[in-house]
N, C-alpha and C. Protein backbone atom coordinates (compact mmCIF):
# COMPACT_ATOMS: atom_id res chain seq x y z
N UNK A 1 -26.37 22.64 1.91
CA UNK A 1 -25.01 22.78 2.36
C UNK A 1 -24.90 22.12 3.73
N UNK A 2 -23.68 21.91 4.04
CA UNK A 2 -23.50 20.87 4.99
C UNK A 2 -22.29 21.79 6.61
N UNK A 3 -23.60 22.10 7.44
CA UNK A 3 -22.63 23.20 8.36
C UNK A 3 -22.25 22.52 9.38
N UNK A 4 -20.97 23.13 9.89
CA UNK A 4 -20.63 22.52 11.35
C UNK A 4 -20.58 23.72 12.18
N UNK A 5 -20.73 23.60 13.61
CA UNK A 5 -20.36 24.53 14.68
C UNK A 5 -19.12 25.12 14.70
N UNK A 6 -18.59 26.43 15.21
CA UNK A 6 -17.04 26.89 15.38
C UNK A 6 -17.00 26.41 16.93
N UNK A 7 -15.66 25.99 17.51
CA UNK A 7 -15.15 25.83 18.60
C UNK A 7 -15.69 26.65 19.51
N UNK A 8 -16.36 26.28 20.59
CA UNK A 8 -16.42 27.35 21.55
C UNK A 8 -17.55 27.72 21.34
N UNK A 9 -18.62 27.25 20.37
CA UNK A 9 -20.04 27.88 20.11
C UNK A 9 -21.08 26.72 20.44
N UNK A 10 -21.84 27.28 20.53
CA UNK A 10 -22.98 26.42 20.28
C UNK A 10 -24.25 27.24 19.60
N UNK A 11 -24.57 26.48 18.79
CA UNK A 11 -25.82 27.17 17.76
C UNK A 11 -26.81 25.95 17.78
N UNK A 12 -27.80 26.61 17.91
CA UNK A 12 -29.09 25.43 17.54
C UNK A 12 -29.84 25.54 16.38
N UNK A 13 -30.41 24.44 16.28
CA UNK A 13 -31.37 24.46 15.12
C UNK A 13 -32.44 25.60 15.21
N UNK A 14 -33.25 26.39 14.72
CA UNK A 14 -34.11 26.72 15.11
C UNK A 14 -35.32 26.26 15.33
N UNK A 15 -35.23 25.12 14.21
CA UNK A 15 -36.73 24.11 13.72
C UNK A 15 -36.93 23.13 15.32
N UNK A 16 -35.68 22.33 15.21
CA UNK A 16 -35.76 21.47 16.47
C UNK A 16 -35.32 22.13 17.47
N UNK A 17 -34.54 22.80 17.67
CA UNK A 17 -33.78 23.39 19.12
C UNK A 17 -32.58 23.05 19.62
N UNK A 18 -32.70 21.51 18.74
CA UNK A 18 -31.47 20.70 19.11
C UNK A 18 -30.06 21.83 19.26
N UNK A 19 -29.19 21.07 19.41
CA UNK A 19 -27.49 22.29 19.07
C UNK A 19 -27.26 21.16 17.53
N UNK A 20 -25.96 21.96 17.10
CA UNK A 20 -25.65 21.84 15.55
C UNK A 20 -24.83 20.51 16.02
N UNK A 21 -24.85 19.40 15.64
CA UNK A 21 -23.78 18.20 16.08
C UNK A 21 -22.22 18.71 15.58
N UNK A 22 -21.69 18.64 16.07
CA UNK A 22 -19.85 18.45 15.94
C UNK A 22 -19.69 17.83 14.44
N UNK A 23 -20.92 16.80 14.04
CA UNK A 23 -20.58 15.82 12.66
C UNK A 23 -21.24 16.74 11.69
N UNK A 24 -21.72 17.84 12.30
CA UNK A 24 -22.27 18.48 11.25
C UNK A 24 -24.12 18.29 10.91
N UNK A 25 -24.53 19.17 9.97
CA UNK A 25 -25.90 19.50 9.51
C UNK A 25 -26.24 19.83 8.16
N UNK A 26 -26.98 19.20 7.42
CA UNK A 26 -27.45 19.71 6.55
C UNK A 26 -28.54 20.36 6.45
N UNK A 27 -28.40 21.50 5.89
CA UNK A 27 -29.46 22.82 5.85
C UNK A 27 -29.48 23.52 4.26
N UNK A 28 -30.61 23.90 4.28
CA UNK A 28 -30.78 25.26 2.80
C UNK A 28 -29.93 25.74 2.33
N UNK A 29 -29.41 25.69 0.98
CA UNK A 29 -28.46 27.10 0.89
C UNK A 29 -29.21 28.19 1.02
N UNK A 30 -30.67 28.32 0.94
CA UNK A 30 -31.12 29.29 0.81
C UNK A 30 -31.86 29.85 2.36
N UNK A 31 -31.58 29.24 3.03
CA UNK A 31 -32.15 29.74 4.44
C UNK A 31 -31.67 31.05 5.25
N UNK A 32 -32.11 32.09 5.04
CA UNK A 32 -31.69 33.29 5.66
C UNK A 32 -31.02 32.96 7.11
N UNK A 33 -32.03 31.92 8.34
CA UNK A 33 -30.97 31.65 9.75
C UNK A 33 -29.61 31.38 9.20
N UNK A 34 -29.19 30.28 8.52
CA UNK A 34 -28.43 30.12 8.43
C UNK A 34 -27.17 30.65 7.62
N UNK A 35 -27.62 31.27 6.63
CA UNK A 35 -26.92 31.91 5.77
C UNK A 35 -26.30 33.21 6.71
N UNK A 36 -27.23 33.89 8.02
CA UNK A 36 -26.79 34.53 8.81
C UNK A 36 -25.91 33.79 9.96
N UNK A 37 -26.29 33.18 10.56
CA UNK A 37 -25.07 32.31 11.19
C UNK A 37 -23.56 32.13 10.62
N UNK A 38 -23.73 31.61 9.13
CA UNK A 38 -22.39 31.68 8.48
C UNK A 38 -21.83 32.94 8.53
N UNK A 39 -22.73 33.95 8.26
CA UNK A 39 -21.92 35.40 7.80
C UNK A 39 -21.29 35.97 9.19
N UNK A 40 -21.93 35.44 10.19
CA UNK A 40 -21.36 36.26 11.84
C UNK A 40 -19.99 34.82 12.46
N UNK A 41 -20.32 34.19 11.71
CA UNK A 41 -18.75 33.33 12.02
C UNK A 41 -19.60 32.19 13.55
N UNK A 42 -20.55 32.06 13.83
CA UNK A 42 -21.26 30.95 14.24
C UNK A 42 -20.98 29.72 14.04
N UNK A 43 -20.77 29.69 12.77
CA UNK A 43 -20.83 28.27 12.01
C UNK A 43 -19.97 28.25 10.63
N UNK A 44 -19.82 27.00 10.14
CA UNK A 44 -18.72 26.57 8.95
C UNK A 44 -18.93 25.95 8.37
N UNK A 45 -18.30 26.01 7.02
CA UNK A 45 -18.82 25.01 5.96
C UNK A 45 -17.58 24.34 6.01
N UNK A 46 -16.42 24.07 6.65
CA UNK A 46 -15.67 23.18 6.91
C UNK A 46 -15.27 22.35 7.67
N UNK A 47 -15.00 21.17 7.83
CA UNK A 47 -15.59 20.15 8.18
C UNK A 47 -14.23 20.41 9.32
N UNK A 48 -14.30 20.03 11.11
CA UNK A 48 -13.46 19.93 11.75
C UNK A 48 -12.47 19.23 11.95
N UNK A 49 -11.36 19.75 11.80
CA UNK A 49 -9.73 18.44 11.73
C UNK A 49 -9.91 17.37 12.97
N UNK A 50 -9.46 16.36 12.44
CA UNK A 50 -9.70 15.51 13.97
C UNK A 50 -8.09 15.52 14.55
N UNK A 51 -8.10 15.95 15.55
CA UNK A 51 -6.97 15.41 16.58
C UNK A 51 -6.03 14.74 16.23
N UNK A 52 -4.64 15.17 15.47
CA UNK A 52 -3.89 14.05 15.38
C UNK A 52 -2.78 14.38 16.33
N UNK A 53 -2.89 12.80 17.37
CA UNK A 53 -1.84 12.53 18.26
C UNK A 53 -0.43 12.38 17.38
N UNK A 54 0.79 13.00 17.89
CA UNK A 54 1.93 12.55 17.72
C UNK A 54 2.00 11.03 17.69
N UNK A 55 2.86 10.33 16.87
CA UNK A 55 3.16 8.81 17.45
C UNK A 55 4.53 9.20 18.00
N UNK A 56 4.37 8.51 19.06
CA UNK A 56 5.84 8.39 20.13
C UNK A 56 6.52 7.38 19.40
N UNK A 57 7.64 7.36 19.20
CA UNK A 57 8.88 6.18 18.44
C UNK A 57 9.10 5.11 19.77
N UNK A 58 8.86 4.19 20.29
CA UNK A 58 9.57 3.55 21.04
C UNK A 58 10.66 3.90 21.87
N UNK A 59 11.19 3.98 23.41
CA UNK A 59 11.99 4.09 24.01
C UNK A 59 13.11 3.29 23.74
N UNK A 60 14.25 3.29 23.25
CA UNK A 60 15.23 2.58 23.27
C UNK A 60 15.69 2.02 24.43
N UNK A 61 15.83 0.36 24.28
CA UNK A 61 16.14 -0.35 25.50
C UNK A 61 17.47 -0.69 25.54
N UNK A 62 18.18 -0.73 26.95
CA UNK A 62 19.27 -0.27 26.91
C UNK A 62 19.98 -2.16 26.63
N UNK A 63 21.38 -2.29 26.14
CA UNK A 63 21.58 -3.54 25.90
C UNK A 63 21.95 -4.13 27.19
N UNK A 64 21.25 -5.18 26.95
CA UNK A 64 21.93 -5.68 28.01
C UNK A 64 22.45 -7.28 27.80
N UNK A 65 23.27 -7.92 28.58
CA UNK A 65 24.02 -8.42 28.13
C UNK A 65 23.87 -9.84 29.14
N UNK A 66 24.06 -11.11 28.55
CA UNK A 66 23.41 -12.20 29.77
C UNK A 66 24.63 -12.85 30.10
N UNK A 67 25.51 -11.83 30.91
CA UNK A 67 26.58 -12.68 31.73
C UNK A 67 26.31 -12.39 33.14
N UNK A 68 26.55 -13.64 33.71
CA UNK A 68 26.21 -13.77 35.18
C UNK A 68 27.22 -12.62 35.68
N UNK A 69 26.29 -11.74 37.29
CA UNK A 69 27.35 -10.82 38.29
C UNK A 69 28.88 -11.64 38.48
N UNK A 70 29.49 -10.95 38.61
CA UNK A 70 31.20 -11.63 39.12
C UNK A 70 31.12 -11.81 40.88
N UNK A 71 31.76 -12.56 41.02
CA UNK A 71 31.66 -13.07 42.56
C UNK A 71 32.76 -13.11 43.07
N UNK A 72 32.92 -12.68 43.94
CA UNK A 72 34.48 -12.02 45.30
C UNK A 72 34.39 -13.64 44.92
N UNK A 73 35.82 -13.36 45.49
CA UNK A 73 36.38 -14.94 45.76
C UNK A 73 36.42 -14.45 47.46
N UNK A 74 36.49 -15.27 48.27
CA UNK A 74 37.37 -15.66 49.50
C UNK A 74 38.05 -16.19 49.85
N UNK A 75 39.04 -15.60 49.96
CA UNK A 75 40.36 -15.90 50.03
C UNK A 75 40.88 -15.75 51.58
């Protein structure tokens, strides 16, 4: 089975020591560490949502218009 870390945790391997990567781990289904990790909410068998930014729509630009300023006369 294929585990990831919960937010806010960090769990290590026990074998290496390493921590569990963010991309995830494959481990035993049958491994008691881990099968205990899952059961205390440590870790997940679902894979983490990535970040989706809003898209911003473009600012509407205001019209503008290509006639020259008007100029005083002097009179």
């Amino acid at each position: 089975m294929k585990i990831y870390p919960v937010e806010g945790r960090t769990v290590r391997d026990p074998r290496t020591r390493a921590p569990v990567p963010a991309k995830g781990l494959t481990v035993s289904d049958y491994d008691p560490f881990w099968a205990r990790r899952l059961r205390d909410g440590d870790v997940t068998k679902t894979a983490p949502q990535a970040e989706a930014k809003p898209v911003e729509a473009p600012a509407a630009q205001p019209e503008t218009t290509a006639e020259a300023p008007a100029q005083e006369s002097k009179s």
